[in-house]
PDB file of N, CA and C in Angstrom:
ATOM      1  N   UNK A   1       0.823  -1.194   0.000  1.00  0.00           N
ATOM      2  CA  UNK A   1       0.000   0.000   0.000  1.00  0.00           C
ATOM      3  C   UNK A   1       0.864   1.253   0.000  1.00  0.00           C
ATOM      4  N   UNK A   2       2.531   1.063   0.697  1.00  0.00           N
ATOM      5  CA  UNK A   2       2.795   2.235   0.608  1.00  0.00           C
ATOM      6  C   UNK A   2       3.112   2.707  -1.032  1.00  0.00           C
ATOM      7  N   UNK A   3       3.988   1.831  -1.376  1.00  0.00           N
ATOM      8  CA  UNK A   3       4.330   2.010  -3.072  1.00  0.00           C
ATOM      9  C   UNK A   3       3.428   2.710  -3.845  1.00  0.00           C
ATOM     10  N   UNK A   4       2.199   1.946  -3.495  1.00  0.00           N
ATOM     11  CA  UNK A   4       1.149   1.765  -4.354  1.00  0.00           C
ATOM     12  C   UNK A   4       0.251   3.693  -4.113  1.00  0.00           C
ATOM     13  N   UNK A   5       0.518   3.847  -2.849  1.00  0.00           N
ATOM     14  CA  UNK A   5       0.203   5.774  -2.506  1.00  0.00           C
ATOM     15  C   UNK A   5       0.861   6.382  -3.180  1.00  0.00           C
ATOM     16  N   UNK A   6       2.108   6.136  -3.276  1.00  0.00           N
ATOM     17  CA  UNK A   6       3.334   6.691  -2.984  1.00  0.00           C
ATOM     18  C   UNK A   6       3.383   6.959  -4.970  1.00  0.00           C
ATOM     19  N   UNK A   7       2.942   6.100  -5.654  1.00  0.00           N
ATOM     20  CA  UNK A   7       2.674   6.341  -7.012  1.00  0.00           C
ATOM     21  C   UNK A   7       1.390   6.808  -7.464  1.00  0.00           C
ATOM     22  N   UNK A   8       0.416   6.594  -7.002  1.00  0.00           N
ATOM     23  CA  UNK A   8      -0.614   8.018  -6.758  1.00  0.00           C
ATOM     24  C   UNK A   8      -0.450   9.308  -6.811  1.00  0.00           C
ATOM     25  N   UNK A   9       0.467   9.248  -5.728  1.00  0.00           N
ATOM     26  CA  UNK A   9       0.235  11.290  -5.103  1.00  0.00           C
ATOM     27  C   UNK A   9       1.457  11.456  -6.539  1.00  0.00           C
ATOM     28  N   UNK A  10       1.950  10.833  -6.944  1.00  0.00           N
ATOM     29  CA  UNK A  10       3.160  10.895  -8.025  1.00  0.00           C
ATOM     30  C   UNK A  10       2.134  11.351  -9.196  1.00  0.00           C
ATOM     31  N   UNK A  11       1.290  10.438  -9.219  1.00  0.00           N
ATOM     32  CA  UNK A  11       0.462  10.712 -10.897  1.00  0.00           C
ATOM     33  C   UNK A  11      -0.130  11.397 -10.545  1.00  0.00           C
ATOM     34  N   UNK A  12      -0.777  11.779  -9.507  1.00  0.00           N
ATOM     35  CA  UNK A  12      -1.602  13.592  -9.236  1.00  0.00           C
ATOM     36  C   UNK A  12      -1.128  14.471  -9.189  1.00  0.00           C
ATOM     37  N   UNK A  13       0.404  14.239  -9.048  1.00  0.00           N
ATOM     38  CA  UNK A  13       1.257  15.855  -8.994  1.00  0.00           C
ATOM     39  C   UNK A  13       1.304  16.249 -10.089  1.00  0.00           C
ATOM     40  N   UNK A  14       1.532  15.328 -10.905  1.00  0.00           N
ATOM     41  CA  UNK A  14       1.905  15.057 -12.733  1.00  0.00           C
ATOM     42  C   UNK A  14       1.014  15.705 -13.071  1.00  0.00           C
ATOM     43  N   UNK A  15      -0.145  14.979 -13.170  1.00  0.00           N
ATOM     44  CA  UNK A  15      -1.563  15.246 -13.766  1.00  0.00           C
ATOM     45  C   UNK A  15      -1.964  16.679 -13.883  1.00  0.00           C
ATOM     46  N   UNK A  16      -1.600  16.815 -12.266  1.00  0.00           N
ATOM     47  CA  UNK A  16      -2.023  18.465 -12.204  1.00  0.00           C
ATOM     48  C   UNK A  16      -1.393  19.832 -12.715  1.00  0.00           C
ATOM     49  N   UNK A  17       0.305  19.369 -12.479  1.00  0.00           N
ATOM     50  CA  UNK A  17       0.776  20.087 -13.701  1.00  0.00           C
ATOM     51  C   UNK A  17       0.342  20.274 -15.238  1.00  0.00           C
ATOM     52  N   UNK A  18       0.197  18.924 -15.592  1.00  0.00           N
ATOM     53  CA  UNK A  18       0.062  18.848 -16.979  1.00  0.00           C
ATOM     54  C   UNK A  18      -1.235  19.596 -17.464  1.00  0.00           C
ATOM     55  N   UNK A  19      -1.992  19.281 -16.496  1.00  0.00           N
ATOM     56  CA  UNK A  19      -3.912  20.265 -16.433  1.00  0.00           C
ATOM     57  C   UNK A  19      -3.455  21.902 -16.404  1.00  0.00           C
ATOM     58  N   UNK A  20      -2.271  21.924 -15.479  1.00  0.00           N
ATOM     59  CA  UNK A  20      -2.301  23.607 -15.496  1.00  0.00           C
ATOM     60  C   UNK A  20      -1.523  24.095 -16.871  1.00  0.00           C
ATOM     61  N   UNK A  21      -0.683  23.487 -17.441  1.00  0.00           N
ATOM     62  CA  UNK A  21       0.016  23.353 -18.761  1.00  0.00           C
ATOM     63  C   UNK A  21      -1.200  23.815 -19.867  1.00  0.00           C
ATOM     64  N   UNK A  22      -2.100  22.612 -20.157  1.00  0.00           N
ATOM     65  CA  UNK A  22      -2.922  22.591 -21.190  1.00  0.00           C
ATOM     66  C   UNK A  22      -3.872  23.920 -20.678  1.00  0.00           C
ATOM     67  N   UNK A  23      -4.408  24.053 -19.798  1.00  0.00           N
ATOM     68  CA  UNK A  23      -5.071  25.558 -19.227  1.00  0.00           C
ATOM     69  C   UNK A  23      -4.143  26.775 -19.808  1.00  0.00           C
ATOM     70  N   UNK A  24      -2.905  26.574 -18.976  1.00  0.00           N
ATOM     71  CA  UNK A  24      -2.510  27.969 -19.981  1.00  0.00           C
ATOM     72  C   UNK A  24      -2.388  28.205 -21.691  1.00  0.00           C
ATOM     73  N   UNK A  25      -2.469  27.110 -22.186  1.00  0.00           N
ATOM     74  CA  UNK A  25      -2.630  27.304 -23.434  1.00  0.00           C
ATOM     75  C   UNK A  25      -3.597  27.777 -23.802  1.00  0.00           C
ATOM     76  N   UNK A  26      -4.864  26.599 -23.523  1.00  0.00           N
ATOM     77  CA  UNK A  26      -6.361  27.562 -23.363  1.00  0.00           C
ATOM     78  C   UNK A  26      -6.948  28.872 -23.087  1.00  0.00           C
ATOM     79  N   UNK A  27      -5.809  29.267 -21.983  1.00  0.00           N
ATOM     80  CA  UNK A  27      -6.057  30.816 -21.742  1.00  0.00           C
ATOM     81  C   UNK A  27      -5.765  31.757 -23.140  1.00  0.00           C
ATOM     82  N   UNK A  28      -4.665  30.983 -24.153  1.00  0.00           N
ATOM     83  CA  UNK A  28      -4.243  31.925 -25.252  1.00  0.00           C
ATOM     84  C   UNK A  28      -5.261  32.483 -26.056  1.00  0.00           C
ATOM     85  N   UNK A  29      -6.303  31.395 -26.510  1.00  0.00           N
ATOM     86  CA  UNK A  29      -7.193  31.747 -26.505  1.00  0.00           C
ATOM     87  C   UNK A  29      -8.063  33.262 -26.807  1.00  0.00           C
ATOM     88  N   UNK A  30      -7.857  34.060 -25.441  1.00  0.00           N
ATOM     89  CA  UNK A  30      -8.627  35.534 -25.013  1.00  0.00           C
ATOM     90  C   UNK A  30      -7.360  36.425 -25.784  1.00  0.00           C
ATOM     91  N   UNK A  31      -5.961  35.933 -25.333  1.00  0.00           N
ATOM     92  CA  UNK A  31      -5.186  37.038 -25.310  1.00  0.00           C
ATOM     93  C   UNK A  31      -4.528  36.705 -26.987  1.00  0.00           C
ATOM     94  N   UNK A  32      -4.665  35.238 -28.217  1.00  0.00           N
ATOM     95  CA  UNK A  32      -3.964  35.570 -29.400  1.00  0.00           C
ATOM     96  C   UNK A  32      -5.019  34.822 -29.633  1.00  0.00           C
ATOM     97  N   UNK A  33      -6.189  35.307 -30.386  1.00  0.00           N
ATOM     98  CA  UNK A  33      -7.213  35.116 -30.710  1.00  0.00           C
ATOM     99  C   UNK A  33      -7.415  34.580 -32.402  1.00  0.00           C
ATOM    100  N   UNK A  34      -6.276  35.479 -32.833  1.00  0.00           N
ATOM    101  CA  UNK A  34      -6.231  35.150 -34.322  1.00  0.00           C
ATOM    102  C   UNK A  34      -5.486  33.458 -34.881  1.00  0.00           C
ATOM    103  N   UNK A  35      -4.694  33.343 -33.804  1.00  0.00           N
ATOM    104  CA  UNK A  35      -4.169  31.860 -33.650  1.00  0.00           C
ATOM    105  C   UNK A  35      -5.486  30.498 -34.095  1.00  0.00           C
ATOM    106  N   UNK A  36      -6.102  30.612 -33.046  1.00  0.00           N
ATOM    107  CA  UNK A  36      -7.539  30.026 -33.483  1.00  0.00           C
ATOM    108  C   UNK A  36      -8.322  30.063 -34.337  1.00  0.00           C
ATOM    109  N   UNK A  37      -9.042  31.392 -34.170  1.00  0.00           N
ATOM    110  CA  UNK A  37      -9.654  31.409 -35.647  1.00  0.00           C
ATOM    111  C   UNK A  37      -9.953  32.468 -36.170  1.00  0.00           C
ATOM    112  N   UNK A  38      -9.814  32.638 -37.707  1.00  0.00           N
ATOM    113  CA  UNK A  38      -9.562  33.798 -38.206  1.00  0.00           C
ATOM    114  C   UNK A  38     -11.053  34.680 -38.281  1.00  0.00           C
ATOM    115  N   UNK A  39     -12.264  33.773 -38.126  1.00  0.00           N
ATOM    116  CA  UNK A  39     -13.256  34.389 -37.815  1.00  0.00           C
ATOM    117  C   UNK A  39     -13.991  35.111 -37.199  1.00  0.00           C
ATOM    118  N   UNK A  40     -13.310  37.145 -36.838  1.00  0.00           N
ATOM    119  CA  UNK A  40     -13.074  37.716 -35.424  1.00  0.00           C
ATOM    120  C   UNK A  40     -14.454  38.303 -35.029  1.00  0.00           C
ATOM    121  N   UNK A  41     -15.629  37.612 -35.236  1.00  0.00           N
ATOM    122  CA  UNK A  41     -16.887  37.801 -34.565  1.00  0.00           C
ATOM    123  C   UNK A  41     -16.783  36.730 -33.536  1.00  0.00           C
ATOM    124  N   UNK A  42     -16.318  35.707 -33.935  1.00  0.00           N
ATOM    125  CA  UNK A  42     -16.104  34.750 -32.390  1.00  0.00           C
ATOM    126  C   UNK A  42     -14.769  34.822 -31.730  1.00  0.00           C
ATOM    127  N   UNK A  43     -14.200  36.008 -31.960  1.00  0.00           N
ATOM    128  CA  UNK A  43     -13.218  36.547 -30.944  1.00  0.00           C
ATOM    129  C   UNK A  43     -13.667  36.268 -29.518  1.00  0.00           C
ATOM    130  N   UNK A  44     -14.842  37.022 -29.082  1.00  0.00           N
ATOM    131  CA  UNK A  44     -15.369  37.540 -28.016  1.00  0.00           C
ATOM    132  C   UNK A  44     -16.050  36.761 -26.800  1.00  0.00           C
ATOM    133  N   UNK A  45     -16.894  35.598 -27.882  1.00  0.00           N
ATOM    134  CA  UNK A  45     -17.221  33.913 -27.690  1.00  0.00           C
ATOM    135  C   UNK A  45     -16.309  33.496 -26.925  1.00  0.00           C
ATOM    136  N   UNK A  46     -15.312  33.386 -27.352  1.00  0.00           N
ATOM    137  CA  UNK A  46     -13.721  32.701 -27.427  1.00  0.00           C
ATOM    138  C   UNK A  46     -13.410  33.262 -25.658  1.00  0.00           C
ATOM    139  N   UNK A  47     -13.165  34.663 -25.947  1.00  0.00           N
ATOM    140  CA  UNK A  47     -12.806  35.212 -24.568  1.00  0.00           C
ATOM    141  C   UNK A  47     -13.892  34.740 -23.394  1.00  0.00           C
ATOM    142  N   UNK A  48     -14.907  34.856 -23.510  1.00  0.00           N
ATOM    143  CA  UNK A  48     -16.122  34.526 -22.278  1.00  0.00           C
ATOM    144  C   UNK A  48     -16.134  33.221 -22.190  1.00  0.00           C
ATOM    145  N   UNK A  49     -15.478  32.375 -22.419  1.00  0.00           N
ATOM    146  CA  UNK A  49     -15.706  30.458 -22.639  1.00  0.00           C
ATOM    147  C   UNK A  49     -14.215  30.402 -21.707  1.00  0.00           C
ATOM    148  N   UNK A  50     -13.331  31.594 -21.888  1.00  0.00           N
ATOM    149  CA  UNK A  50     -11.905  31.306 -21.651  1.00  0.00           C
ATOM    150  C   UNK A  50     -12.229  30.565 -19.754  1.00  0.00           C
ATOM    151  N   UNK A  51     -12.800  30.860 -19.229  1.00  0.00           N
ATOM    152  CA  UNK A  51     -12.693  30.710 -17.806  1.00  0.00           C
ATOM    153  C   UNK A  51     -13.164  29.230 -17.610  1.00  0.00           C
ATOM    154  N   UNK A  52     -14.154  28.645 -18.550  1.00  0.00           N
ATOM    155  CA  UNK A  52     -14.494  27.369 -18.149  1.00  0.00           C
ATOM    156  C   UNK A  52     -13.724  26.438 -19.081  1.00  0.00           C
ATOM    157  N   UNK A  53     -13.177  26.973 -19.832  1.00  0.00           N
ATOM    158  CA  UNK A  53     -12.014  26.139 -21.179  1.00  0.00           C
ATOM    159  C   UNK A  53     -11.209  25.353 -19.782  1.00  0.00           C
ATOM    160  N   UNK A  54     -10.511  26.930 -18.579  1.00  0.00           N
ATOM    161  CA  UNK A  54      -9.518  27.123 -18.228  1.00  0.00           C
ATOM    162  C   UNK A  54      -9.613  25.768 -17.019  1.00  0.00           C
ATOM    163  N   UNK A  55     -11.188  25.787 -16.068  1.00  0.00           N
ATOM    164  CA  UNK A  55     -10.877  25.162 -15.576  1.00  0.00           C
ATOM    165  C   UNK A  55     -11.141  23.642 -15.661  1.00  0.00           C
ATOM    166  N   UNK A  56     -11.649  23.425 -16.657  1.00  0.00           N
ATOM    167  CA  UNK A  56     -12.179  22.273 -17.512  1.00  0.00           C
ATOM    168  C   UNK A  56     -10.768  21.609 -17.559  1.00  0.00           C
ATOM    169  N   UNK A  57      -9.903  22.016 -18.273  1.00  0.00           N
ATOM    170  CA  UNK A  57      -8.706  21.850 -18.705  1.00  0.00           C
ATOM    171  C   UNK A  57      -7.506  21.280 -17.284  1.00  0.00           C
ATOM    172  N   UNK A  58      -8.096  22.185 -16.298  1.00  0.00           N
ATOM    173  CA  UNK A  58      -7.248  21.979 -15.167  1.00  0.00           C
ATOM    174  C   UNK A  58      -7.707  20.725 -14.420  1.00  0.00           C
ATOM    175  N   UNK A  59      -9.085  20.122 -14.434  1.00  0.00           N
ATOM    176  CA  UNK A  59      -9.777  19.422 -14.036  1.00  0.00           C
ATOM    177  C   UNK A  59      -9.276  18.364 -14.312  1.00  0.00           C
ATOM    178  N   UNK A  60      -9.799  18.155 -15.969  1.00  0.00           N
ATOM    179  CA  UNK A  60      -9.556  16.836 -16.478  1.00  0.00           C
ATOM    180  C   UNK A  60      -8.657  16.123 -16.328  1.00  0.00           C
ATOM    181  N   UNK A  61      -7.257  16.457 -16.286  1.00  0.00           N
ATOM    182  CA  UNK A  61      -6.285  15.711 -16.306  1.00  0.00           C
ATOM    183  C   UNK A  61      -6.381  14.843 -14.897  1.00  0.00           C
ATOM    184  N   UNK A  62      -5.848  15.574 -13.793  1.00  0.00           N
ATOM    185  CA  UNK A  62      -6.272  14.452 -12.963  1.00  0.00           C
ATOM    186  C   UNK A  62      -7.343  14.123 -12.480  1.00  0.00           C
ATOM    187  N   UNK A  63      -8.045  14.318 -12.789  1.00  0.00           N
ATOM    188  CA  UNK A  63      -9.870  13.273 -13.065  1.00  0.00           C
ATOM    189  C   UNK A  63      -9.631  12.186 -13.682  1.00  0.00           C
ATOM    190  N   UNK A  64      -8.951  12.050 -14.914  1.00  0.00           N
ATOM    191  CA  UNK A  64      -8.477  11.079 -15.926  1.00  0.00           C
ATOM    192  C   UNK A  64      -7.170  10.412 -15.280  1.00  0.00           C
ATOM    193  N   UNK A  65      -6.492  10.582 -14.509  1.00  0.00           N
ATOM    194  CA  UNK A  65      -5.446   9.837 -14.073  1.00  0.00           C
ATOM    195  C   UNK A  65      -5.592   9.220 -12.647  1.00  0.00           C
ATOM    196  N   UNK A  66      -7.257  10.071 -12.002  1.00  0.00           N
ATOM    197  CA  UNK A  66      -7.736   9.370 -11.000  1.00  0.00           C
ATOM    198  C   UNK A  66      -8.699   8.085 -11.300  1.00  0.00           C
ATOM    199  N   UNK A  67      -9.263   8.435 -12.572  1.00  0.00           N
ATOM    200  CA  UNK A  67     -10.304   7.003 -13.333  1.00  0.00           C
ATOM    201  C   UNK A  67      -9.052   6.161 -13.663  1.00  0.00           C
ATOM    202  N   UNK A  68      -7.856   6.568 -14.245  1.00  0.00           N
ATOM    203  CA  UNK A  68      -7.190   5.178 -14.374  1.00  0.00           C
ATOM    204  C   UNK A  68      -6.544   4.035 -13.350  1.00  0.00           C
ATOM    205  N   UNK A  69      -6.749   4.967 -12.003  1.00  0.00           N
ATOM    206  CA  UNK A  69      -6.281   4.269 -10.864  1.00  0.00           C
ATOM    207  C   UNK A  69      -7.490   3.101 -10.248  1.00  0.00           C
ATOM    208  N   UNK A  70      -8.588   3.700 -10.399  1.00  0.00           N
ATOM    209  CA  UNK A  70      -9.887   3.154 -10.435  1.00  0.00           C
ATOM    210  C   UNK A  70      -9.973   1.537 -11.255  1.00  0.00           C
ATOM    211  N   UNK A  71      -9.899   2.488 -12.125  1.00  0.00           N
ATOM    212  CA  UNK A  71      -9.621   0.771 -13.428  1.00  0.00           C
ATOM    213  C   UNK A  71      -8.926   0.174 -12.890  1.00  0.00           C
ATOM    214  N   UNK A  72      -7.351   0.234 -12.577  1.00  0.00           N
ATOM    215  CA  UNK A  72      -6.405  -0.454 -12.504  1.00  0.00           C
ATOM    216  C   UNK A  72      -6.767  -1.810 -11.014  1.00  0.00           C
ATOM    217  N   UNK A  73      -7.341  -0.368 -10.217  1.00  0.00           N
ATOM    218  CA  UNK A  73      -7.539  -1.474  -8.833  1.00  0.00           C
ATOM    219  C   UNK A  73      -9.018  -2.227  -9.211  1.00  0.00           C
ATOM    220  N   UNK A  74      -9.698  -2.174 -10.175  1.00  0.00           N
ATOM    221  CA  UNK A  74     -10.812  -3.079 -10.461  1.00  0.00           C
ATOM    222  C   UNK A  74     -11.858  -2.239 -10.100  1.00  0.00           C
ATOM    223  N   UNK A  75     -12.076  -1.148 -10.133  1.00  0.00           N
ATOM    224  CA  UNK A  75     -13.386  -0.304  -9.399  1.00  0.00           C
ATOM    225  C   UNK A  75     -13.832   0.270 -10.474  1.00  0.00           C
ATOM    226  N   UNK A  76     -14.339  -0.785 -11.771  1.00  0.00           N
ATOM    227  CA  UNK A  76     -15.149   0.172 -12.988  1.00  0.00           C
ATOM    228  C   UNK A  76     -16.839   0.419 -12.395  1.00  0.00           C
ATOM    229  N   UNK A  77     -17.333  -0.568 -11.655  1.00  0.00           N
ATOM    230  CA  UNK A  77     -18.687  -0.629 -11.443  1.00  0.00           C
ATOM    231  C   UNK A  77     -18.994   0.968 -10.722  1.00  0.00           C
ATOM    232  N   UNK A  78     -17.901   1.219  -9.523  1.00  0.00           N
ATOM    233  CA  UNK A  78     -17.951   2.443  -9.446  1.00  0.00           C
ATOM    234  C   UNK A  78     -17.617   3.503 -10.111  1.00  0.00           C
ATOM    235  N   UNK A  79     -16.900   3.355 -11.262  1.00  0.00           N
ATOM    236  CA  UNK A  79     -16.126   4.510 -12.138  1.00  0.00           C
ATOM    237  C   UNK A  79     -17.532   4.444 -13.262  1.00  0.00           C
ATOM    238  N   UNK A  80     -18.021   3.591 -13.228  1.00  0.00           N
ATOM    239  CA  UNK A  80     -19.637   3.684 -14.123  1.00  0.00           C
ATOM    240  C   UNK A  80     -20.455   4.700 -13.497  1.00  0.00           C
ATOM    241  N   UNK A  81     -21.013   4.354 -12.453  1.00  0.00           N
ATOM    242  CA  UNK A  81     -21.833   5.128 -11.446  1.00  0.00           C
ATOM    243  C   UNK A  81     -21.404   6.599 -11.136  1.00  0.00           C
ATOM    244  N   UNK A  82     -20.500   6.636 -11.165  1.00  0.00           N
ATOM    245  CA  UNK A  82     -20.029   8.150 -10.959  1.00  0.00           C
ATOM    246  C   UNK A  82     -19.803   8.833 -12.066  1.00  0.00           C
ATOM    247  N   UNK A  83     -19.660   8.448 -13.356  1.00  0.00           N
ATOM    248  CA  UNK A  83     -20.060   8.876 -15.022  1.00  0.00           C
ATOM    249  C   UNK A  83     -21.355   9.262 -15.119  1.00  0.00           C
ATOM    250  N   UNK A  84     -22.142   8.372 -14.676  1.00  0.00           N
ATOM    251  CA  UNK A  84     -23.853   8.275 -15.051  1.00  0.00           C
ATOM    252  C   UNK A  84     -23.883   9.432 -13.734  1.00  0.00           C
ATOM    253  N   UNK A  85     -22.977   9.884 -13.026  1.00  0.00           N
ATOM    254  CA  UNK A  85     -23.823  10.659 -12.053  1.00  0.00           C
ATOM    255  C   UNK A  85     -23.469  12.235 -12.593  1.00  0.00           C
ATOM    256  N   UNK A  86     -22.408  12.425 -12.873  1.00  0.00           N
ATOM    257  CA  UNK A  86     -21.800  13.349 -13.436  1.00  0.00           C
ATOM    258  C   UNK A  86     -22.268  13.789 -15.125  1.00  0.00           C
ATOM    259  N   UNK A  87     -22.737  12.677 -15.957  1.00  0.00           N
ATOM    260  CA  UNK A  87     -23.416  13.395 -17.191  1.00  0.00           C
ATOM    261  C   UNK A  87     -24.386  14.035 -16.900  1.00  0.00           C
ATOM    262  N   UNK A  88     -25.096  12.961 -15.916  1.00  0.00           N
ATOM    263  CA  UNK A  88     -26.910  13.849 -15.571  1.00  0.00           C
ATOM    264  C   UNK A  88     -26.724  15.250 -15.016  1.00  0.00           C
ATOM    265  N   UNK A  89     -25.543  15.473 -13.881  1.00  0.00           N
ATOM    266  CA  UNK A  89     -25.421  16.750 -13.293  1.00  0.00           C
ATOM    267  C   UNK A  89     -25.141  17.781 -14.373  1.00  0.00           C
ATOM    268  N   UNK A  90     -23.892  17.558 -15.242  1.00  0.00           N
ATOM    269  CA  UNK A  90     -23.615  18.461 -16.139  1.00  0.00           C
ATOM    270  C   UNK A  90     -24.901  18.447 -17.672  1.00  0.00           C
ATOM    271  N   UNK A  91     -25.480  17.531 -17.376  1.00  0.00           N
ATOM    272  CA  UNK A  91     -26.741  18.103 -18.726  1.00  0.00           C
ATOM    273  C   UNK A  91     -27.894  18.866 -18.121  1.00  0.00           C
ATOM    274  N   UNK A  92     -28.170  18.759 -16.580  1.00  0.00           N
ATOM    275  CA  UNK A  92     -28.731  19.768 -15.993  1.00  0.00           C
ATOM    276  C   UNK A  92     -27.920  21.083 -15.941  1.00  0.00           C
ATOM    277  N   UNK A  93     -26.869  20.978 -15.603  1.00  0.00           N
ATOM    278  CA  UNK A  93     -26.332  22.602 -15.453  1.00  0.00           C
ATOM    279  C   UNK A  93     -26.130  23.336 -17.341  1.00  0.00           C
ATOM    280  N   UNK A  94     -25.946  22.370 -17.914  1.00  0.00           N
ATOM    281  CA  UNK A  94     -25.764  22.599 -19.447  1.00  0.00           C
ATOM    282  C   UNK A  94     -27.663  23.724 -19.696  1.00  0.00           C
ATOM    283  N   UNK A  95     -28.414  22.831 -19.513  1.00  0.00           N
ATOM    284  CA  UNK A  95     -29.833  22.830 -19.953  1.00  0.00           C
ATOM    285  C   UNK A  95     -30.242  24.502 -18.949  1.00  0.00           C
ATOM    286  N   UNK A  96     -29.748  24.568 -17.766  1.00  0.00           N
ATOM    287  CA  UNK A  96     -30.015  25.664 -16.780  1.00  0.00           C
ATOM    288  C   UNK A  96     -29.527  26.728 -17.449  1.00  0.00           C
ATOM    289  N   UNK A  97     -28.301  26.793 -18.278  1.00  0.00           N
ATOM    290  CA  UNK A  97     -27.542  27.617 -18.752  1.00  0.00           C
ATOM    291  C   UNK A  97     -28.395  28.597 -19.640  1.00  0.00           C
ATOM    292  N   UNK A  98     -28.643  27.198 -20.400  1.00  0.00           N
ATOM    293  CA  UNK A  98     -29.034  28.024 -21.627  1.00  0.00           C
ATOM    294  C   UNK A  98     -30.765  27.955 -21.772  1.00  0.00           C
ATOM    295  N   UNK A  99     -31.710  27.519 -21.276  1.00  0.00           N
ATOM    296  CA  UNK A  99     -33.092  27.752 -21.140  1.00  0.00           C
ATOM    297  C   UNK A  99     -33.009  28.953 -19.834  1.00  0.00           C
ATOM    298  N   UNK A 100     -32.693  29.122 -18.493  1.00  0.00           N
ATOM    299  CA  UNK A 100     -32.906  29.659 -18.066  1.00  0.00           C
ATOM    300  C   UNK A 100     -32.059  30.679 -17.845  1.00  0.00           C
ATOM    301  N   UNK A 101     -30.838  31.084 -18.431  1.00  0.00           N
ATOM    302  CA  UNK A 101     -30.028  32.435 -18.305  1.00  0.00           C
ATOM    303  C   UNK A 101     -29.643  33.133 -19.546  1.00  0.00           C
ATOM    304  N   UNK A 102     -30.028  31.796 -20.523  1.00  0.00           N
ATOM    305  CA  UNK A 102     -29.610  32.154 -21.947  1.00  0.00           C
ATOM    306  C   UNK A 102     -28.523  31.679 -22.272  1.00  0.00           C
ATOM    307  N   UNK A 103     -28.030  31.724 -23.863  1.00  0.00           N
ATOM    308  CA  UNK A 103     -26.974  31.683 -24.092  1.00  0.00           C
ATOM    309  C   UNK A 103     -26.986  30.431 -25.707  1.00  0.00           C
ATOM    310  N   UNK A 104     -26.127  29.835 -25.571  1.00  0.00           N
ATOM    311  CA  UNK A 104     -26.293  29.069 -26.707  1.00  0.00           C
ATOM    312  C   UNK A 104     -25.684  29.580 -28.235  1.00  0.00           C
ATOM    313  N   UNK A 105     -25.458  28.662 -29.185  1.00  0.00           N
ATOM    314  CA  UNK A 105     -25.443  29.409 -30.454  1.00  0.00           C
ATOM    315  C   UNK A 105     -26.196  30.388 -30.539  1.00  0.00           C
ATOM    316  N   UNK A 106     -27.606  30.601 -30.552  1.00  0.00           N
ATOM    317  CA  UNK A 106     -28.904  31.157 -30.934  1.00  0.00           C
ATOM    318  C   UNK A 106     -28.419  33.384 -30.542  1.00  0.00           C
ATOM    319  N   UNK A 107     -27.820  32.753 -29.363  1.00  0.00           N
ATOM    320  CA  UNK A 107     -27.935  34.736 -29.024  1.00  0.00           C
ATOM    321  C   UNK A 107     -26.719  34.688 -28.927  1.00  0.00           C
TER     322      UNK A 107
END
């Protein structure tokens, strides 16, 4: 068990670097806009998305290197259940967004 921590807190240190890595790129985004896309009506798009790109980005990685520890020790039944719990949450907050504050392609 100790090894076995001890290469954990290793792949979360990693992970989390690498999340803050790909975030700052994402941040480029707001500040070299033309990099992306040359289409500068979604300049602005681009900039207001920058904050959830940013922490999306910071998230995932070790989220994804915490599901592979999951797998590894045999815990998919739970790495299922906590997918199915997490789409439903984020298609409610998705759906809240944009029926009740607005937003979307549309405006």
């Amino acid at each position: 068990r100790g090894r076995a921590g001890e290469f954990v807190r290793l792949l979360l240190r990693v992970s989390v670097v690498a999340g803050l890595m790909l975030a700052s790129i994402g941040l480029s985004g707001p500040l070299l806009p033309a990099l992306w896309a040359a289409d500068t009506a979604i300049h602005p798009i681009m900039a207001s998305l920058a904050p959830a790109i940013f922490l999306a980005l910071v998230v995932s990685a070790p989220a994804m290197a915490l599901d592979g520890v999951l797998l590894a020790r045999g815990d998919a039944g739970f790495l299922a259940s906590t997918q199915a719990c997490n789409a439903g949450i984020i298609s409610l907050l998705l759906w809240w967004r944009i029926r009740v504050r607005g937003g979307g392609i549309r405006d």
